[in-house]
Protein backbone atom coordinates (compact mmCIF):
# COMPACT_ATOMS: atom_id res chain seq x y z
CA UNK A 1 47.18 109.17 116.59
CA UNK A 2 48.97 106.84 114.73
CA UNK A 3 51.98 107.87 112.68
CA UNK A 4 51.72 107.25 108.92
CA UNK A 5 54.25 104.45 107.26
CA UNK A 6 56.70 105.37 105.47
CA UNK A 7 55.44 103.45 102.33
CA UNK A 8 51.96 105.70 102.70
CA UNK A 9 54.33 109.16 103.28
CA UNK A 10 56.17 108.21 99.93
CA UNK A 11 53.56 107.43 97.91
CA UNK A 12 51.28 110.38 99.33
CA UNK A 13 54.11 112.53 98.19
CA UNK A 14 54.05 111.27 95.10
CA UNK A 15 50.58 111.65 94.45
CA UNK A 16 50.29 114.92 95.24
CA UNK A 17 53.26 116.22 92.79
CA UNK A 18 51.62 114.13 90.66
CA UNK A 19 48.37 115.58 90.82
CA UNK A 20 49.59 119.32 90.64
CA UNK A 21 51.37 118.53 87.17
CA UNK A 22 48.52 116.71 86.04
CA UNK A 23 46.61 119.88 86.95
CA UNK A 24 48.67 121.97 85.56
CA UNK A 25 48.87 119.73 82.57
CA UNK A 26 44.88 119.90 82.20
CA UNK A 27 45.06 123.47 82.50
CA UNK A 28 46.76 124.35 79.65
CA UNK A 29 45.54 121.97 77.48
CA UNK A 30 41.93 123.04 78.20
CA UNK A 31 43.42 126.80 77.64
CA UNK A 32 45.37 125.93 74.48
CA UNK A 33 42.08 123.98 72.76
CA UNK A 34 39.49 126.86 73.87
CA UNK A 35 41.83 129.37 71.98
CA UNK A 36 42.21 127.05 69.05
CA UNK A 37 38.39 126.56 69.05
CA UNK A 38 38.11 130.53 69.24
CA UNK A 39 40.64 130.83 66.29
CA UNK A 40 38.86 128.14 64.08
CA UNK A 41 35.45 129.78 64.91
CA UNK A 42 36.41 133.33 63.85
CA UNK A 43 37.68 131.67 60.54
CA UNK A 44 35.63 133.28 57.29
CA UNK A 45 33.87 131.09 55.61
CA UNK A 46 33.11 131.70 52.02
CA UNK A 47 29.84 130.38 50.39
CA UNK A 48 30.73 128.63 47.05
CA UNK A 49 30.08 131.04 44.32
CA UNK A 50 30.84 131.13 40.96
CA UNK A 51 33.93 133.40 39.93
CA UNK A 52 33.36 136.61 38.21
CA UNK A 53 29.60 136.83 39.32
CA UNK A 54 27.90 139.41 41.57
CA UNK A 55 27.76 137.25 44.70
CA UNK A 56 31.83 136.48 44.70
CA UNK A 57 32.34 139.90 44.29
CA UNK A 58 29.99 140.90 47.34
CA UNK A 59 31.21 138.32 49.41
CA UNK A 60 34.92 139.16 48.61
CA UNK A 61 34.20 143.08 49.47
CA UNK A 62 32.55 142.04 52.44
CA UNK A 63 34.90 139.88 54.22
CA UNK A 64 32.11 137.01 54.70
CA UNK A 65 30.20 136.72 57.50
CA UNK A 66 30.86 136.73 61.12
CA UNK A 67 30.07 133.48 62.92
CA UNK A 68 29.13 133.08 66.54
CA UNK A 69 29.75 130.33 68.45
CA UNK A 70 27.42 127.37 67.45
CA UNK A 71 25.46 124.88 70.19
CA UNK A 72 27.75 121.98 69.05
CA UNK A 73 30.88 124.26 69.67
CA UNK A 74 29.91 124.87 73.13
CA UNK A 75 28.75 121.08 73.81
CA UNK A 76 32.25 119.95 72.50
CA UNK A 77 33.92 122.35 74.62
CA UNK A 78 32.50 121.15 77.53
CA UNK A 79 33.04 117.62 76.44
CA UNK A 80 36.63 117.76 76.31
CA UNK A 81 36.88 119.69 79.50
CA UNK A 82 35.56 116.80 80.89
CA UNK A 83 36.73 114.16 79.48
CA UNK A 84 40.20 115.62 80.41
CA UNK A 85 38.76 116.21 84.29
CA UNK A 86 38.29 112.31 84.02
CA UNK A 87 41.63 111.19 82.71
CA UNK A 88 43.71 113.34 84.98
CA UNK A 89 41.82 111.68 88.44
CA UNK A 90 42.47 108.27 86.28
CA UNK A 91 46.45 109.27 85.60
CA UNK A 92 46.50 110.30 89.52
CA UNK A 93 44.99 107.25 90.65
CA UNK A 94 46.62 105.22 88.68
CA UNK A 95 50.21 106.86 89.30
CA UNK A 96 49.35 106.53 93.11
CA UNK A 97 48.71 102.52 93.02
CA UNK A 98 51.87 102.30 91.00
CA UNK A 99 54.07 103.95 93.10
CA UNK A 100 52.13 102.58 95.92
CA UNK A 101 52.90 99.04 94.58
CA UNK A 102 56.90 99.88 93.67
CA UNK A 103 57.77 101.73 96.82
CA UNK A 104 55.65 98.67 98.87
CA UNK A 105 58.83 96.52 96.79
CA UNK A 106 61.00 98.80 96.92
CA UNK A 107 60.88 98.94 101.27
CA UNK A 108 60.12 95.25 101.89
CA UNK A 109 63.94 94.72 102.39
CA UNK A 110 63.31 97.47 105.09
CA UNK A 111 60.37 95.58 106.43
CA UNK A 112 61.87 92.51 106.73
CA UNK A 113 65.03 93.97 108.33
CA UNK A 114 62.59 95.85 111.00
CA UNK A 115 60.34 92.63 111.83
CA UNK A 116 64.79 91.03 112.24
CA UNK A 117 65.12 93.78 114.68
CA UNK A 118 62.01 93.71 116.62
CA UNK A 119 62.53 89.34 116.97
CA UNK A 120 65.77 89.93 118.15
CA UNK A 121 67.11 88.39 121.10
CA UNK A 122 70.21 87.11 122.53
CA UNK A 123 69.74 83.54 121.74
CA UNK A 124 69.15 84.12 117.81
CA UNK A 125 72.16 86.81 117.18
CA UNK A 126 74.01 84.39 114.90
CA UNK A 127 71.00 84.12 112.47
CA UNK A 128 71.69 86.08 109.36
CA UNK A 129 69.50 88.45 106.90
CA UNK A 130 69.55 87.83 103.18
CA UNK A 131 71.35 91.26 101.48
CA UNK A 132 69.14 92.33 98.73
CA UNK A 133 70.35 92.36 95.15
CA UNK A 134 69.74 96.05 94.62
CA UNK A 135 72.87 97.48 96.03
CA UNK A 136 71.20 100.18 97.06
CA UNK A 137 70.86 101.85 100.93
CA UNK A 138 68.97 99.19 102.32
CA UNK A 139 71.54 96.86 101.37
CA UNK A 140 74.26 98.49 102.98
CA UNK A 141 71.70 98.32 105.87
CA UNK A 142 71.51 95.28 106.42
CA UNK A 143 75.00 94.38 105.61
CA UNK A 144 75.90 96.56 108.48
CA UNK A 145 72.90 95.14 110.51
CA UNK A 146 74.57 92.13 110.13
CA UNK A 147 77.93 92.85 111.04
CA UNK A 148 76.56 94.18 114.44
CA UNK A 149 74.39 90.88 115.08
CA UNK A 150 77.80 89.03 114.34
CA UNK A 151 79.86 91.41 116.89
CA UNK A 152 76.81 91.38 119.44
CA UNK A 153 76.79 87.22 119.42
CA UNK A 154 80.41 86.94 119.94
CA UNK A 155 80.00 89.58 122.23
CA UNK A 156 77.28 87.62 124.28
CA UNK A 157 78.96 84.52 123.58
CA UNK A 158 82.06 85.72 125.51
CA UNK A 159 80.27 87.17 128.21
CA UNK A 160 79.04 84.10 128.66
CA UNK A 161 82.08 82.41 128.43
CA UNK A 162 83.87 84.76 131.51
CA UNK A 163 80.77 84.28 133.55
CA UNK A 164 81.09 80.36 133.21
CA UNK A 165 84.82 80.77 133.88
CA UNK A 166 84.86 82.97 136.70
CA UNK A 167 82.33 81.00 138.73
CA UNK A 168 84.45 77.78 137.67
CA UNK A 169 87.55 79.83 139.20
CA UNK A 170 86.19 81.28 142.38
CA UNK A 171 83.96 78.17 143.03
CA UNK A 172 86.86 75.55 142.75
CA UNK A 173 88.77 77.51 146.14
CA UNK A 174 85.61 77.86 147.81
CA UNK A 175 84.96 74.13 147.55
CA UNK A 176 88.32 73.11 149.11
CA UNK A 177 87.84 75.16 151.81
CA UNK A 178 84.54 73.90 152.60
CA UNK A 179 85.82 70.30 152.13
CA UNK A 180 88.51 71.09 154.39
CA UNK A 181 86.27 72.55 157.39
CA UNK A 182 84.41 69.50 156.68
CA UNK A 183 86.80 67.14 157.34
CA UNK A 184 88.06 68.78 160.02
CA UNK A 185 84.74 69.05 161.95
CA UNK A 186 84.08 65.20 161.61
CA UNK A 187 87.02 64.21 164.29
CA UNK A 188 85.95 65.07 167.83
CA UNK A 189 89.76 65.47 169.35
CA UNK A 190 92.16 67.75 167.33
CA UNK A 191 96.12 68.49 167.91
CA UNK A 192 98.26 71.55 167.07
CA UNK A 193 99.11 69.91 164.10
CA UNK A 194 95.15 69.29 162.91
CA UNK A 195 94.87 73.01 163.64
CA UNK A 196 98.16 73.85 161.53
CA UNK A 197 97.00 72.33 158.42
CA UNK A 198 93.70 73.79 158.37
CA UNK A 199 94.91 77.05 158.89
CA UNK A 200 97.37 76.68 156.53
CA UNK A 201 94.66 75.30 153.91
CA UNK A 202 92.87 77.81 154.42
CA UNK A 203 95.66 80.77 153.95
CA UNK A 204 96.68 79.43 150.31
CA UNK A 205 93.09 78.91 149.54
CA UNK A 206 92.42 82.24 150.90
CA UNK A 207 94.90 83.95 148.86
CA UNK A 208 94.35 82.30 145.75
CA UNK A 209 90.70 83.97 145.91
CA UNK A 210 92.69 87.52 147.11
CA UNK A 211 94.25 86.72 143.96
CA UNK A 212 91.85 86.17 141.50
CA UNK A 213 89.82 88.63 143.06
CA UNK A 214 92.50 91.09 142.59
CA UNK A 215 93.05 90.58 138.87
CA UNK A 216 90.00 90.59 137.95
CA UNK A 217 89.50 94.07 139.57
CA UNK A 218 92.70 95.37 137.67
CA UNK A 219 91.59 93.46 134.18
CA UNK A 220 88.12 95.98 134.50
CA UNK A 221 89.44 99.02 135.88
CA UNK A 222 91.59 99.50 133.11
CA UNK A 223 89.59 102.36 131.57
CA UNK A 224 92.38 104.31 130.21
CA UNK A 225 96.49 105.23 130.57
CA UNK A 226 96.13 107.78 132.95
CA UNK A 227 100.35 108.23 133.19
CA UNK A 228 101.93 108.84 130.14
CA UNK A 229 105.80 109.01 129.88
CA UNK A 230 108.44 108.86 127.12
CA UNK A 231 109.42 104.84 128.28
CA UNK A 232 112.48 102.65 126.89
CA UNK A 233 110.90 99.49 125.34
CA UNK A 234 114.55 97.97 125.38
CA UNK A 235 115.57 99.13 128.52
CA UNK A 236 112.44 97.58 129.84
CA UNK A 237 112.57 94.15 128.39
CA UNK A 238 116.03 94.13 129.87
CA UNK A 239 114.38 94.26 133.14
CA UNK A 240 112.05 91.75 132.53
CA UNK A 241 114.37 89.37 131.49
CA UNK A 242 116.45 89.77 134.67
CA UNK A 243 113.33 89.65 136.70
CA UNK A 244 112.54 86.11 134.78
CA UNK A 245 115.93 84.81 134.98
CA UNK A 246 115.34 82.56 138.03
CA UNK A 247 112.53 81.11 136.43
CA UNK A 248 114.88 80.54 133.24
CA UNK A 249 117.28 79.22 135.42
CA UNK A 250 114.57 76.44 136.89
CA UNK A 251 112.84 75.76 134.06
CA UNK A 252 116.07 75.39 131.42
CA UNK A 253 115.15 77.93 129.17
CA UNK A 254 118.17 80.19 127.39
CA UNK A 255 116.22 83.70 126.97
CA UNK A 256 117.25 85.89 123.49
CA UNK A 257 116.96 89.57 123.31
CA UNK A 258 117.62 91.37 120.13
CA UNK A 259 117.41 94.37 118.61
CA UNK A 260 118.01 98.11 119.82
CA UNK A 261 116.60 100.56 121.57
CA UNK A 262 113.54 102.36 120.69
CA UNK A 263 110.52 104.52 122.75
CA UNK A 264 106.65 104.50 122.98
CA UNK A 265 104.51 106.53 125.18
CA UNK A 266 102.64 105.08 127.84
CA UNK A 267 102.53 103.50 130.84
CA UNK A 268 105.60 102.24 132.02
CA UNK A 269 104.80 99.91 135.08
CA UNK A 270 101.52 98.66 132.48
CA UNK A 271 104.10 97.94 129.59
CA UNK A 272 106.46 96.03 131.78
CA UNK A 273 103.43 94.02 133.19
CA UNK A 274 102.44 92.82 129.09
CA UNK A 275 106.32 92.45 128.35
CA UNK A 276 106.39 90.12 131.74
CA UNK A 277 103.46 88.05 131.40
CA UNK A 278 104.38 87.17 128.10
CA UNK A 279 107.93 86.47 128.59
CA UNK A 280 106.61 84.64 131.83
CA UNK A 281 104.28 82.29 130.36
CA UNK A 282 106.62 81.76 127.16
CA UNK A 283 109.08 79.89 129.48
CA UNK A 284 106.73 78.25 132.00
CA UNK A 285 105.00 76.40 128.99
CA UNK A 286 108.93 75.49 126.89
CA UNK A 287 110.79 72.11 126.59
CA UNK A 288 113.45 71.88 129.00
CA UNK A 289 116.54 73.10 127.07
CA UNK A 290 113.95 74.72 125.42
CA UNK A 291 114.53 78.87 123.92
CA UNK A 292 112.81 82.19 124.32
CA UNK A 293 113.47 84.64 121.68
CA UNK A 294 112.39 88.43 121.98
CA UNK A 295 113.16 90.79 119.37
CA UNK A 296 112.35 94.62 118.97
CA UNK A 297 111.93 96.05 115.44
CA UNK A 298 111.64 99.69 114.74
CA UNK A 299 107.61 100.75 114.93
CA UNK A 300 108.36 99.75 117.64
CA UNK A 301 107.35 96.04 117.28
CA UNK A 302 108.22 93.64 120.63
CA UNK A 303 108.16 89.71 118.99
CA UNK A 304 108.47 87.31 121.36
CA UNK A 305 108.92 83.35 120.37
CA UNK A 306 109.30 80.32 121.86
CA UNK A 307 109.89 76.28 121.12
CA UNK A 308 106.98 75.47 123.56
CA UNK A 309 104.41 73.28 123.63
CA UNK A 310 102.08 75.54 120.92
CA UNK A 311 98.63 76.35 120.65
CA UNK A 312 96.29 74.89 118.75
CA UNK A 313 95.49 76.54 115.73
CA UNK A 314 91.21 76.38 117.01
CA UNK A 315 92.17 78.46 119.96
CA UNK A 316 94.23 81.20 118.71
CA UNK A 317 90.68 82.95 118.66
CA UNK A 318 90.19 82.35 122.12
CA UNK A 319 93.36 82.79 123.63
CA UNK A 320 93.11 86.03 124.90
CA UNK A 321 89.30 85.80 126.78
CA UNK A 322 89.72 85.48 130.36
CA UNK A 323 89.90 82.51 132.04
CA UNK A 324 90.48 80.73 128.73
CA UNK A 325 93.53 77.83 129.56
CA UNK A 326 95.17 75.75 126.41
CA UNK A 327 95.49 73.11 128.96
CA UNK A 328 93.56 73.62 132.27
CA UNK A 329 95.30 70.85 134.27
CA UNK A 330 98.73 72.16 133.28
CA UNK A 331 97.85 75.89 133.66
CA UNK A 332 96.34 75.39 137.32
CA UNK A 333 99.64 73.41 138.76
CA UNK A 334 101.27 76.40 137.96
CA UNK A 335 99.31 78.69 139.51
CA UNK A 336 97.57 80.79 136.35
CA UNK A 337 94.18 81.63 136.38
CA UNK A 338 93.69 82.54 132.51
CA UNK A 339 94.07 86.25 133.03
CA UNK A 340 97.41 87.44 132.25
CA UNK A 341 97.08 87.32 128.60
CA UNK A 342 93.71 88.93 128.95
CA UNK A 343 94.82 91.75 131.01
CA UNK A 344 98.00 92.06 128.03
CA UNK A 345 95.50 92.58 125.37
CA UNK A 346 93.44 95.10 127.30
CA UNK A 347 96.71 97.33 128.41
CA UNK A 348 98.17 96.91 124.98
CA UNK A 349 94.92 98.75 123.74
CA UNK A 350 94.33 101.19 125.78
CA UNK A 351 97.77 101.99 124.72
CA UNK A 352 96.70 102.32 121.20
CA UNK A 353 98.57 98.98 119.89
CA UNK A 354 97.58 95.78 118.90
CA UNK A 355 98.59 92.49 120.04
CA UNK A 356 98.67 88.89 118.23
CA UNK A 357 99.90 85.50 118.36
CA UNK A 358 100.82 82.72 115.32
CA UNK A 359 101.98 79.60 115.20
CA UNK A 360 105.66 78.87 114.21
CA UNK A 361 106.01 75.88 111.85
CA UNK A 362 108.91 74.22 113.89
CA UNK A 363 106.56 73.89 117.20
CA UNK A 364 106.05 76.71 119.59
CA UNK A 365 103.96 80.09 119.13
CA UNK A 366 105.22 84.07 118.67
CA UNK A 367 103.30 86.90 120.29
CA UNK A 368 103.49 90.25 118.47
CA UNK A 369 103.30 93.16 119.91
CA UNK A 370 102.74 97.03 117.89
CA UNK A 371 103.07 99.82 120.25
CA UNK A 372 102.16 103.51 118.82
């Protein structure tokens, strides 16, 4: 059986309060005239006589008579009972096709928004729905319809994105290695040396895919901070800068840290990971004599700024999808895969912070970092 719309429940529901007032209505009006009728009927009705004669004072001792209900009476009676029969089925109908015809307006909003949902797909996400004028639930229906078709494209849109990047990533190691057995298969006679190189092509190719494979694994198996402790944020971006010295050291970056101490709960060996990628990639993409300043705030707030090479101001969206590279040539010479500030964001969250970047006006970028 099929279920009734919602347009034919309201108006049905409508039509039958409607009908038991109109009912009710007819009732008592049909009540109040047949006592008025009564009333008018048992009325005395005086012949006209001329005062101070016999007949006037006979009639006046007598009360007139008593008049029973005439033909006419009766046929009007029934006249208006159904005359008022006929306009209450006219009111009802007419009150149905009304509301009918304003809850049909009323719901086309609705209508449209359902025919939206059913059409849906992934390819036409991005496509918006007009909010109606009213203001009223539907509106804030759609609005948040909307809003969810906006999240679910970008959504798709980075899926997409990773899926692109990741076969990009493992395919570009699993070419070289096939070129490499290639080439090595095309000479008949081979030395220890031949047999050195591949091997050793194949190692570093080998664990660059152990690697990737390996972060990628850790970027979706973090579900949640399963080790909470009372950590040190200062204490720990102490040790991160020590750990990064050598890299400071090759790269001719002077590293600033500033503030004083202050605690978060968490993860410690997670936090130090975000603090160190950070730190890391802020002096592998400086200026030689270039600076790294970090800076803890009470909240407590980690800010950590550089005089690198920037990012531009259209990928400050992006930065923090997997995979996604500034510059991919650069990146890949020094051995990044697009992760680390991917697997930063997703730690700093399941941490209950927030992480993001800006621009400084002087040339370089700051990451921010809130910790609860």
């Amino acid at each position: 059986m099929k279920k009734l719309s919602l347009q034919m429940r309201l108006t049905g529901m409508s039509v039958f309060l409607l009908s038991i007032c109109c009912i009710g209505l007819t009732f008592i009006l049909n009540f109040n005239a047949n006592n008025m009728a009564d009333v008018i009927e048992a009325t005395v009705v005086l012949p006209a006589v001329e005062v101070g004669s016999e007949e006037s004072f006979s009639a006046l001792s007598t009360g007139g008579a008593e008049l029973s209900p005439s033909v006419e009476s009766q046929q009007a009676r029934t006249d208006f009972f159904q005359t008022s029969i006929a306009y209450m089925l006219l009111v009802i109908a007419a009150g149905g096709g009304i509301t009918w015809f304003m809850v049909g307006r009323a719901l086309k909003p609705l209508k449209a928004l359902s025919s939206r949902m059913k059409s849906c797909t992934a390819n036409n996400l991005s496509q918006q729905i007009s909010v109606p004028q009213s203001r009223d639930e539907v509106a804030e229906l759609t609005e948040s319809f909307n809003q969810m078709s906006s999240k679910l494209d970008q959504a798709f849109a980075m899926q997409q994105r990773f899926a692109q990047s990741a076969a990009h990533e493992l395919r570009t190691p699993l070419t070289v290695l096939r070129t490499k057995v290639d080439v090595f298969r095309k000479h008949a006679e081979h030395d220890q040396q031949d047999y050195d190189k591949l091997i050793e092509g194949v190692l570093v190719q080998a664990r660059r895919l152990s690697d990737l494979v390996q972060e990628l694994l850790e970027l979706t198996n973090l579900d949640g901070v399963t080790e909470r402790e009372r950590v040190p944020v200062y204490e720990l971006l102490e040790q991160v800068t020590k750990d990064l010295s050598p890299l400071a050291e090759t790269k001719k970056v002077n590293v600033f840290l500033k503030g004083s101490e202050e605690y978060t709960v968490g993860n410690r060996l997670l936090l130090g990971r975000v603090f160190f990628n950070l730190v890391e990639n802020a002096i592998k993409y400086n200026r030689p004599s270039g600076s790294v300043c970090i800076t803890l705030s009470p909240g407590p707030v980690v800010s950590i700024s550089d005089t690198g090479i920037g990012i531009p101001e259209e990928a400050l969206e992006l930065i923090f999808e997997p995979f996604y590279r500034v510059d991919k040539s650069r990146s890949r010479q020094m051995g990044g895969a697009g992760l680390g500030l991917a697997t930063a964001k997703a730690i700093v969250e399941q941490h209950g912070g927030t992480i993001e970047v800006s621009l400084i006006p002087e040339g370089g970028s700051c990451f921010t970092v809130h910790l609860p």
